[in-house]
C-alpha atoms as a PDB file:
ATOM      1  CA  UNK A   1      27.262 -13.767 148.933  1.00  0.00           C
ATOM      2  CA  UNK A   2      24.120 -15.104 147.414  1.00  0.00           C
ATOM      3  CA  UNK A   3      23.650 -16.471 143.671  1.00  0.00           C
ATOM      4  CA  UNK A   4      27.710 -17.499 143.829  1.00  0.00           C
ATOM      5  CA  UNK A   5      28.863 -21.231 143.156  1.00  0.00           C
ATOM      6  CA  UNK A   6      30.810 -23.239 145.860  1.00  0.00           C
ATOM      7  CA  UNK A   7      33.644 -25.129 144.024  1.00  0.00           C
ATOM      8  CA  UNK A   8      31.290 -28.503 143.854  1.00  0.00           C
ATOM      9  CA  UNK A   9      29.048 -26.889 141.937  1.00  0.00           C
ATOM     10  CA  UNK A  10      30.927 -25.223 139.912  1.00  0.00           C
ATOM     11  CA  UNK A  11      32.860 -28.426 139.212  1.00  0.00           C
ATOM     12  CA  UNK A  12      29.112 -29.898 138.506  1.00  0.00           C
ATOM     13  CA  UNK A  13      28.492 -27.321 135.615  1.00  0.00           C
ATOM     14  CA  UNK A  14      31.901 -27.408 133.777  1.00  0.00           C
ATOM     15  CA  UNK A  15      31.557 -29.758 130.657  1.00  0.00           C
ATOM     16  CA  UNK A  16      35.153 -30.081 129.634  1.00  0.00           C
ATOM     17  CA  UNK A  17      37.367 -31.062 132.595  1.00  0.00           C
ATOM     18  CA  UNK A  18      41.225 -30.882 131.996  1.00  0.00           C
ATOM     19  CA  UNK A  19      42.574 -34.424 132.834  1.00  0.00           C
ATOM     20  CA  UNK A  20      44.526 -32.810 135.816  1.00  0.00           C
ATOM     21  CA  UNK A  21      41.375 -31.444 137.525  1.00  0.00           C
ATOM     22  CA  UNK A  22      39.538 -34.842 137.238  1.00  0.00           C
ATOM     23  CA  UNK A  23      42.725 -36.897 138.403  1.00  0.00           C
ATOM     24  CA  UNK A  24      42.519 -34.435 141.520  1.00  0.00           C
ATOM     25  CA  UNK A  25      38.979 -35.176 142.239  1.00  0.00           C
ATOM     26  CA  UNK A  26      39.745 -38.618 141.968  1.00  0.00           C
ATOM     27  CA  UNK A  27      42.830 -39.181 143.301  1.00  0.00           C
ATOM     28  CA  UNK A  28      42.979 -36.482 145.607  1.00  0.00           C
ATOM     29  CA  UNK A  29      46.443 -35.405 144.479  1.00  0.00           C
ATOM     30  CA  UNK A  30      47.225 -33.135 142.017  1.00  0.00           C
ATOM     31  CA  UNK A  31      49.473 -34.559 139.475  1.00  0.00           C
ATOM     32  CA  UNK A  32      50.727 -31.224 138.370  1.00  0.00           C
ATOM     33  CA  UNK A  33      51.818 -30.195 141.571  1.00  0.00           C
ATOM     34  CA  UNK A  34      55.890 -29.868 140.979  1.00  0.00           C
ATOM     35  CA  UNK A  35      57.798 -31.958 143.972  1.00  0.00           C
ATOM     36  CA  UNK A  36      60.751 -30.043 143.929  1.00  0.00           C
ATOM     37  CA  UNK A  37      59.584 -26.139 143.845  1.00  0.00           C
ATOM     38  CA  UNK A  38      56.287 -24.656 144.588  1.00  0.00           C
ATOM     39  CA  UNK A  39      55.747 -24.615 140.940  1.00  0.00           C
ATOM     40  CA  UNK A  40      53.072 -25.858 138.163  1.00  0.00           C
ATOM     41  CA  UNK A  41      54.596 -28.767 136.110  1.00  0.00           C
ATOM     42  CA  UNK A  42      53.296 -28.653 132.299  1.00  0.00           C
ATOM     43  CA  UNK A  43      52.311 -30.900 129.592  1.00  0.00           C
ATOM     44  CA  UNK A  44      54.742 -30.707 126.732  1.00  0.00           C
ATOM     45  CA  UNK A  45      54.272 -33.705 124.514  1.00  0.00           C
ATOM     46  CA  UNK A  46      51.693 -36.544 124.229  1.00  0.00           C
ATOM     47  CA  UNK A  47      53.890 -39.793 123.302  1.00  0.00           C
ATOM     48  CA  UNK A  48      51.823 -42.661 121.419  1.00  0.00           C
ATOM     49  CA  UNK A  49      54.101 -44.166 119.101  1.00  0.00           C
ATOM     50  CA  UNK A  50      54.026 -47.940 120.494  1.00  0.00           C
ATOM     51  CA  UNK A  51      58.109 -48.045 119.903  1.00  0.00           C
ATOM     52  CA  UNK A  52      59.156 -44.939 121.185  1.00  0.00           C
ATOM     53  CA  UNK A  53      56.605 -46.032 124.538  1.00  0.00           C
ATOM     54  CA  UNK A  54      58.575 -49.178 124.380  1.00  0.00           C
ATOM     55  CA  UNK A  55      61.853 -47.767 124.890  1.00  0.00           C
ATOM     56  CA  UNK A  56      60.787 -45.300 127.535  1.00  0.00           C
ATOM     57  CA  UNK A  57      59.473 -48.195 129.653  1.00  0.00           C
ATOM     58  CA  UNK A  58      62.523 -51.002 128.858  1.00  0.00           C
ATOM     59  CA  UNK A  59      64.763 -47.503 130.124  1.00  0.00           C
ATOM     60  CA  UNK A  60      62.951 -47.465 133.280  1.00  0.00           C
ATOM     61  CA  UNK A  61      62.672 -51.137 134.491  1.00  0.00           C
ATOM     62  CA  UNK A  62      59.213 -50.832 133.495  1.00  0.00           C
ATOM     63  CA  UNK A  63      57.098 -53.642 131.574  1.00  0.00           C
ATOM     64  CA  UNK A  64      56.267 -52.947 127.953  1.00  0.00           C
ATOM     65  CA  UNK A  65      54.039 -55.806 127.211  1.00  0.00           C
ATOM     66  CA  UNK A  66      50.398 -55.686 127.940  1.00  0.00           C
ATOM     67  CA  UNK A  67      49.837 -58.655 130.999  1.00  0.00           C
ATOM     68  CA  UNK A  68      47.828 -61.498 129.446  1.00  0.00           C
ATOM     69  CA  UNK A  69      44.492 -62.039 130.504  1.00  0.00           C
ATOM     70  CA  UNK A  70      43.032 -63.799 133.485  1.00  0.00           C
ATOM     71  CA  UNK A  71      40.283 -65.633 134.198  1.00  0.00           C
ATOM     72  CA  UNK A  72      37.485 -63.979 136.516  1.00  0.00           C
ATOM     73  CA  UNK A  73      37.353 -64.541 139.935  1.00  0.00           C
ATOM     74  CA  UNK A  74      34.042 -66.866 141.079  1.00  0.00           C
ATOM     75  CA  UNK A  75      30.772 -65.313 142.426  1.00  0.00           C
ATOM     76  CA  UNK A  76      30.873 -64.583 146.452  1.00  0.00           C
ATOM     77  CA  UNK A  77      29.265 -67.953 148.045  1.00  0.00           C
ATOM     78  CA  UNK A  78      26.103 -66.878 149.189  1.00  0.00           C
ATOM     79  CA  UNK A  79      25.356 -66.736 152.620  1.00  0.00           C
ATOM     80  CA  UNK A  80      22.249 -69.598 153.090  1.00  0.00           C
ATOM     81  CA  UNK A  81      24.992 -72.205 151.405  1.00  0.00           C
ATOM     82  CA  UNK A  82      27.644 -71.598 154.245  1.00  0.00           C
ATOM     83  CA  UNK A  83      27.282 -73.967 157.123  1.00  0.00           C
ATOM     84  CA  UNK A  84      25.830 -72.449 160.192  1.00  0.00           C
ATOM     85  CA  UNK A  85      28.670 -73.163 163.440  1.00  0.00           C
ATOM     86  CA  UNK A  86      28.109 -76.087 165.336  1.00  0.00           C
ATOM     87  CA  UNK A  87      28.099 -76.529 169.615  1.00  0.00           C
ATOM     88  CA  UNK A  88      30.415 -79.000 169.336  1.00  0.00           C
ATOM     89  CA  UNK A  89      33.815 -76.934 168.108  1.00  0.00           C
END
């Protein structure tokens, strides 16, 4: 049918993308996908107290502590500064 959008460009023209719908595009998965029914999972509750995060995590196994940081890896050695192979190897 002509003058219709195909999903990309509809996706294209949509300023306010749910956090699901740009996790599937992505990701490729769609996070509220239930694994146990054919059915839609929800949000219910946005947790950001740093305690009550805390004590989710700990329950899990899970680290609560933010990893300390790490030095940078070095630049890739440019390719003119690797020796060329010799004939005698």
């Amino acid at each position: 049918m002509a003058g219709r959008l195909d999903d990309v460009q509809l996706f294209r023209r949509i300023r306010n993308r749910t956090w699901a719908d740009l996790m599937q595009r992505s990701f490729g998965c769609d996070v509220l996908a239930c694994p146990r029914c054919p059915g839609r999972l929800r949000l219910v509750a946005l947790i950001r107290a740093p305690d009550v995060v805390g004590r989710i995590l700990r329950h899990l196994g899970l680290p609560d502590t933010v990893p300390t940081r790490r030095r940078a890896r070095d630049a890739p050695v440019p390719l003119d500064w690797v020796a060329a192979p010799t004939s005698d190897c």
